[in-house]
Protein backbone atom coordinates (compact mmCIF):
# COMPACT_ATOMS: atom_id res chain seq x y z
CA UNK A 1 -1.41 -15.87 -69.33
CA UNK A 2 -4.25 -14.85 -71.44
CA UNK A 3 -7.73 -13.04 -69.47
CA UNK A 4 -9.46 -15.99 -69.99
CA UNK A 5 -7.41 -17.74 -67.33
CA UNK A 6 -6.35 -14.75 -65.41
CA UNK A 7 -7.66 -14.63 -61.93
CA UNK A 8 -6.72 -11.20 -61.13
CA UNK A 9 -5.76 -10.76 -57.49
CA UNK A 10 -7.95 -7.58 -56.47
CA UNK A 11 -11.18 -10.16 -57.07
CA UNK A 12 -9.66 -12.33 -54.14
CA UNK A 13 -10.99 -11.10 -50.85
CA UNK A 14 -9.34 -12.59 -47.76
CA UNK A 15 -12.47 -13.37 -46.29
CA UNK A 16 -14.23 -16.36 -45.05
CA UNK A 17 -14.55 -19.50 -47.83
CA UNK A 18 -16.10 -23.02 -47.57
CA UNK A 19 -14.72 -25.92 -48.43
CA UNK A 20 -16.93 -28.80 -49.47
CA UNK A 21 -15.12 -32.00 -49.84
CA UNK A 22 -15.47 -35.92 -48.82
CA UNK A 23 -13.71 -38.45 -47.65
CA UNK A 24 -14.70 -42.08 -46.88
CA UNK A 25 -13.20 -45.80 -47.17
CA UNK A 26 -14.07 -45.47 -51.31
CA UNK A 27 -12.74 -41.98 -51.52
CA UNK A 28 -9.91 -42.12 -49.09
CA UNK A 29 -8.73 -38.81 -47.78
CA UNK A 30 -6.25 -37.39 -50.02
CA UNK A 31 -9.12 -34.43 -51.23
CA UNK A 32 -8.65 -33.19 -47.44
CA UNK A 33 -5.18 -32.98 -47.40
CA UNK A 34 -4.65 -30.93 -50.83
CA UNK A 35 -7.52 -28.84 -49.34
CA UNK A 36 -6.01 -28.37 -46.04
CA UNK A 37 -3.30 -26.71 -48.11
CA UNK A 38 -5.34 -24.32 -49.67
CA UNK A 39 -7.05 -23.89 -45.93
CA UNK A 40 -3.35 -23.05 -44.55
CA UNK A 41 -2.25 -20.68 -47.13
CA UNK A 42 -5.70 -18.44 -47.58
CA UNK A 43 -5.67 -18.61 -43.66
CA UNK A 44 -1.68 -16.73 -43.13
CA UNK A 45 -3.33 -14.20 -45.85
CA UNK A 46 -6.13 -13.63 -43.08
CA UNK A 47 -8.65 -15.21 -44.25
CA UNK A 48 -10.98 -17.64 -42.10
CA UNK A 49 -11.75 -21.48 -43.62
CA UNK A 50 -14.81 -23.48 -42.46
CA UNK A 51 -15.28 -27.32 -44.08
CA UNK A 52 -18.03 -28.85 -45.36
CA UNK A 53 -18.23 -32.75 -45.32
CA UNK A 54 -20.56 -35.97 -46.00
CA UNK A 55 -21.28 -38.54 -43.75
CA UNK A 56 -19.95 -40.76 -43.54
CA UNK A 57 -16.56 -38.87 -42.89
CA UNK A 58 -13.11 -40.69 -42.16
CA UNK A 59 -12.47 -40.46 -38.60
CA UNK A 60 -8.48 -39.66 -39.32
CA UNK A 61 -10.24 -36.84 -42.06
CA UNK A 62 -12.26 -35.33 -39.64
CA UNK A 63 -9.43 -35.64 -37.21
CA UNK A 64 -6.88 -34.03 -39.42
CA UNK A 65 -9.22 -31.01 -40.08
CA UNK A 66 -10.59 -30.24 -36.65
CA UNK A 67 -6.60 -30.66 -35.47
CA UNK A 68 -6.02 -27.61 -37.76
CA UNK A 69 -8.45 -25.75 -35.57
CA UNK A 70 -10.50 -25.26 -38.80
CA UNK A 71 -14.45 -25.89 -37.89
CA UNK A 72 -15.91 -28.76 -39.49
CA UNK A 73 -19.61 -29.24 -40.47
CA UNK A 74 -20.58 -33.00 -41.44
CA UNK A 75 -23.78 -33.53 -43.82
CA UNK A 76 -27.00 -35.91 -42.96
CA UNK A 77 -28.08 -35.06 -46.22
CA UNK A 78 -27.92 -37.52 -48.88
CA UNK A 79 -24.38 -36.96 -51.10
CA UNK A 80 -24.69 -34.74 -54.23
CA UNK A 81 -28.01 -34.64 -53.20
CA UNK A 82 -30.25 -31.21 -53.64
CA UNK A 83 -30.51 -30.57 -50.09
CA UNK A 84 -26.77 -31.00 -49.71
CA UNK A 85 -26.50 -28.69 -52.10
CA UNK A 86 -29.14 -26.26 -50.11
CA UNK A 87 -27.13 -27.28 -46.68
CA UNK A 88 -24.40 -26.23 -48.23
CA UNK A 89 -25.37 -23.35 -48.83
CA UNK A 90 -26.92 -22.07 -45.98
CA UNK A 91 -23.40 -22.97 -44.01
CA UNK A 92 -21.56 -20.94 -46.47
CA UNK A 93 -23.84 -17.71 -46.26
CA UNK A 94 -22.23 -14.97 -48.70
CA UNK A 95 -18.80 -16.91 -48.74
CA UNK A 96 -17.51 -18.90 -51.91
CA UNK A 97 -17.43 -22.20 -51.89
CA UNK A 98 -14.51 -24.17 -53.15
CA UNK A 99 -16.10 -27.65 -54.27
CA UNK A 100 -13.57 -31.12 -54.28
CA UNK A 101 -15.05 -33.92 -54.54
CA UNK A 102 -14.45 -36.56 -56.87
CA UNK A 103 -17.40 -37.14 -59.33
CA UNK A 104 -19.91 -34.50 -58.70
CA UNK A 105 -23.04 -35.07 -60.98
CA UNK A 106 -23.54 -32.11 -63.15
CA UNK A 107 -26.83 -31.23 -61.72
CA UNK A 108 -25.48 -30.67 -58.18
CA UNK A 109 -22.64 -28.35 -59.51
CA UNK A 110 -25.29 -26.55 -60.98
CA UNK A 111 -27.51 -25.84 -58.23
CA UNK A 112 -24.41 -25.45 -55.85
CA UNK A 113 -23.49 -22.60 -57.92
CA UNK A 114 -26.87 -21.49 -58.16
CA UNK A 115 -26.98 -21.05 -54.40
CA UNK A 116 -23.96 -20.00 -53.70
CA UNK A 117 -22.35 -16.48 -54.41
CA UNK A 118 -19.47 -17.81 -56.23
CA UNK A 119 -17.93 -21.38 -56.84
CA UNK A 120 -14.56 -23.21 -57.53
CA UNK A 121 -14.17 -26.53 -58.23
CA UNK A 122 -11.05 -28.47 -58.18
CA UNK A 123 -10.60 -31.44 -60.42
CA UNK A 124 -8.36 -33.58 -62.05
CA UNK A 125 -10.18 -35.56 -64.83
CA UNK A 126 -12.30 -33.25 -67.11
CA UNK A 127 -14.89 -34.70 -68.97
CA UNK A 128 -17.86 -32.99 -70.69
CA UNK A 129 -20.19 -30.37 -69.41
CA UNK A 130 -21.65 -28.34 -68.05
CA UNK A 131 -18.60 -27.01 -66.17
CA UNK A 132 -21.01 -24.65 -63.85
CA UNK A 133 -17.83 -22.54 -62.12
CA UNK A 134 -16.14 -19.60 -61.57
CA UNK A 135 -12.82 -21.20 -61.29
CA UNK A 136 -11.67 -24.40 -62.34
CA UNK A 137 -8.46 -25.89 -61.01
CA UNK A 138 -6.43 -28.83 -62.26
CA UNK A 139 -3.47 -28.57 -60.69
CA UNK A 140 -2.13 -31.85 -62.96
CA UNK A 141 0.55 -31.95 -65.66
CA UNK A 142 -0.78 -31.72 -69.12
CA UNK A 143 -3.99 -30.34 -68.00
CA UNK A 144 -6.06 -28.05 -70.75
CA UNK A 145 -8.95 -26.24 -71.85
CA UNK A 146 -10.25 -29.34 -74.07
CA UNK A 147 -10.56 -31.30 -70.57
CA UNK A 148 -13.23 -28.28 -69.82
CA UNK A 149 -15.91 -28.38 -72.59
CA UNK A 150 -19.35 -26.39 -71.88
CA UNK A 151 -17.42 -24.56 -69.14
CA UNK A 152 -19.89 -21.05 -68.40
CA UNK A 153 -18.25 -18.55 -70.25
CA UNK A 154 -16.03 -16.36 -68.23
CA UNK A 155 -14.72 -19.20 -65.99
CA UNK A 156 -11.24 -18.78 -64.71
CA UNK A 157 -9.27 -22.03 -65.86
CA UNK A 158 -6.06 -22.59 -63.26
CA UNK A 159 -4.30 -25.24 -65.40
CA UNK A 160 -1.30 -27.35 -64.78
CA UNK A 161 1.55 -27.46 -61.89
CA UNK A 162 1.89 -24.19 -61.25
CA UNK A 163 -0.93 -24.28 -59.11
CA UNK A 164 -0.77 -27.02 -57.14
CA UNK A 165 -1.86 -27.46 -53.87
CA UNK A 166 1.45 -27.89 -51.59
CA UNK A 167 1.12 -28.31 -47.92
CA UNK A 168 3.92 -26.65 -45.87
CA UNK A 169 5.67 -29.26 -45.23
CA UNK A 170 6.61 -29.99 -48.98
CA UNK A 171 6.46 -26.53 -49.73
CA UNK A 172 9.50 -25.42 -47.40
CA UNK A 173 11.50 -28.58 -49.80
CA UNK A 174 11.24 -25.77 -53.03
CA UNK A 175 13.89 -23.74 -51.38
CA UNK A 176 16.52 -25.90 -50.96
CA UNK A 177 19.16 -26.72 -53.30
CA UNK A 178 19.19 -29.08 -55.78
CA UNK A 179 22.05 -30.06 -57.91
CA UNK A 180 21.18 -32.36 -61.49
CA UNK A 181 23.66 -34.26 -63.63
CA UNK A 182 20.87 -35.83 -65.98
CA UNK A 183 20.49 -38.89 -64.23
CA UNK A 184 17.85 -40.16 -61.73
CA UNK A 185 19.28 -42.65 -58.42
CA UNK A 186 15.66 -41.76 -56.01
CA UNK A 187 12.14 -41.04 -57.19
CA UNK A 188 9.76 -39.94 -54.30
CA UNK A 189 6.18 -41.54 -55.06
CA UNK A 190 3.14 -39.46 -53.29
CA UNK A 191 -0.27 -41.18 -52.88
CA UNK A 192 -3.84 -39.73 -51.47
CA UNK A 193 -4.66 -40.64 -47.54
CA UNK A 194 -6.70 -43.99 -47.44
CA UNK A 195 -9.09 -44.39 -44.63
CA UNK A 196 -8.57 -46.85 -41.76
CA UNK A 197 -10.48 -49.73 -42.56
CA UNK A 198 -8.26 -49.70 -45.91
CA UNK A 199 -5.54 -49.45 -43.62
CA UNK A 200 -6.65 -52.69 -40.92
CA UNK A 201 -7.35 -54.42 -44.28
CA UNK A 202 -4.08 -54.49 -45.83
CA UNK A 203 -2.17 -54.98 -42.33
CA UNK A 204 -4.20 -58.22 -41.60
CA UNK A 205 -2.29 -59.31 -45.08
């Protein structure tokens, strides 16, 4: 792993981070439940998690998070807007923010990191700059540096499936045995949360 893409460990304080992510009947929910894993895993290292949503916020999303026992602040602002940015902000204090939501505008990555002491964003289409971040995660296969032109010099690229975002319960799977002849007889097929009035909608068909 070169430096470039090296985040060393002893810049990783088990503190308190934000994460700011949505999730709506357009969006669905599946950016809260990779998040959630990140929440779980940086909270058993001791750390404390607080979320940052925009209204309007699935009611099974905001369900799932406050379940966790994680607290949960939910934006009047408009999205991607300048004072959700600022709001933002001001909730996370000196914490980093970890930023996942799916088509931020350039300009509001910008002034997020602006405000904030130090920003991650987690993505998974690229797409041209500027890249405003500390870290940049794409936890898909095939993921590269091309995806990231006009990324700040110095950002921390966390590229491919190495680091993906596992909750628990698929996690625990890793250790068990597996035993391969070559040939494939089940495929498992994993899709992001949809919101219920997706869900009403397909059962009145």
């Amino acid at each position: 792993m070169s430096a470039r893409t090296d985040v060393s460990q002893r810049s990783v304080r088990r503190g308190r981070i934000v994460i700011r992510t949505d999730a709506d009947p357009a969006i669905g929910i599946g950016h809260v439940g990779r998040t959630l894993a990140l929440a779980e895993a940086w909270r058993q290292l001791g750390g404390k998690v607080h979320y940052v949503a925009s209204a309007p916020l699935a009611p099974s999303a905001d369900a799932w998070i406050r379940t966790a026992g994680i607290p949960l602040d939910v934006l009047d602002t408009a999205r991607y807007s300048d004072a959700d940015a600022a709001a933002t902000a001001a909730i996370a204090g000196h914490a980093p923010v970890v930023l996942d939501a799916f088509g931020t505008p350039h300009a509001y990555r910008t002034v997020l990191r602006d405000l904030v002491p130090r920003l991650a964003i987690i993505d998974d289409m690229g797409g041209g700059g500027p890249w405003s971040a500390d870290i940049i995660l794409n936890q898909n296969y095939g993921a590269s540096p091309s995806y990231y032109p006009g990324q700040d010099p110095g950002t921390g690229l966390l590229l491919g499936p190495r680091y993906a975002l596992l909750r628990p319960e698929f996690l625990r799977w890793r250790a068990r045995p597996r035993r391969r002849d070559g040939q494939a007889r089940r495929i498992a097929v994993s899709l992001g949360g949809r919101s219920e009035e997706h869900t009403s909608e397909l059962q009145s068909h």
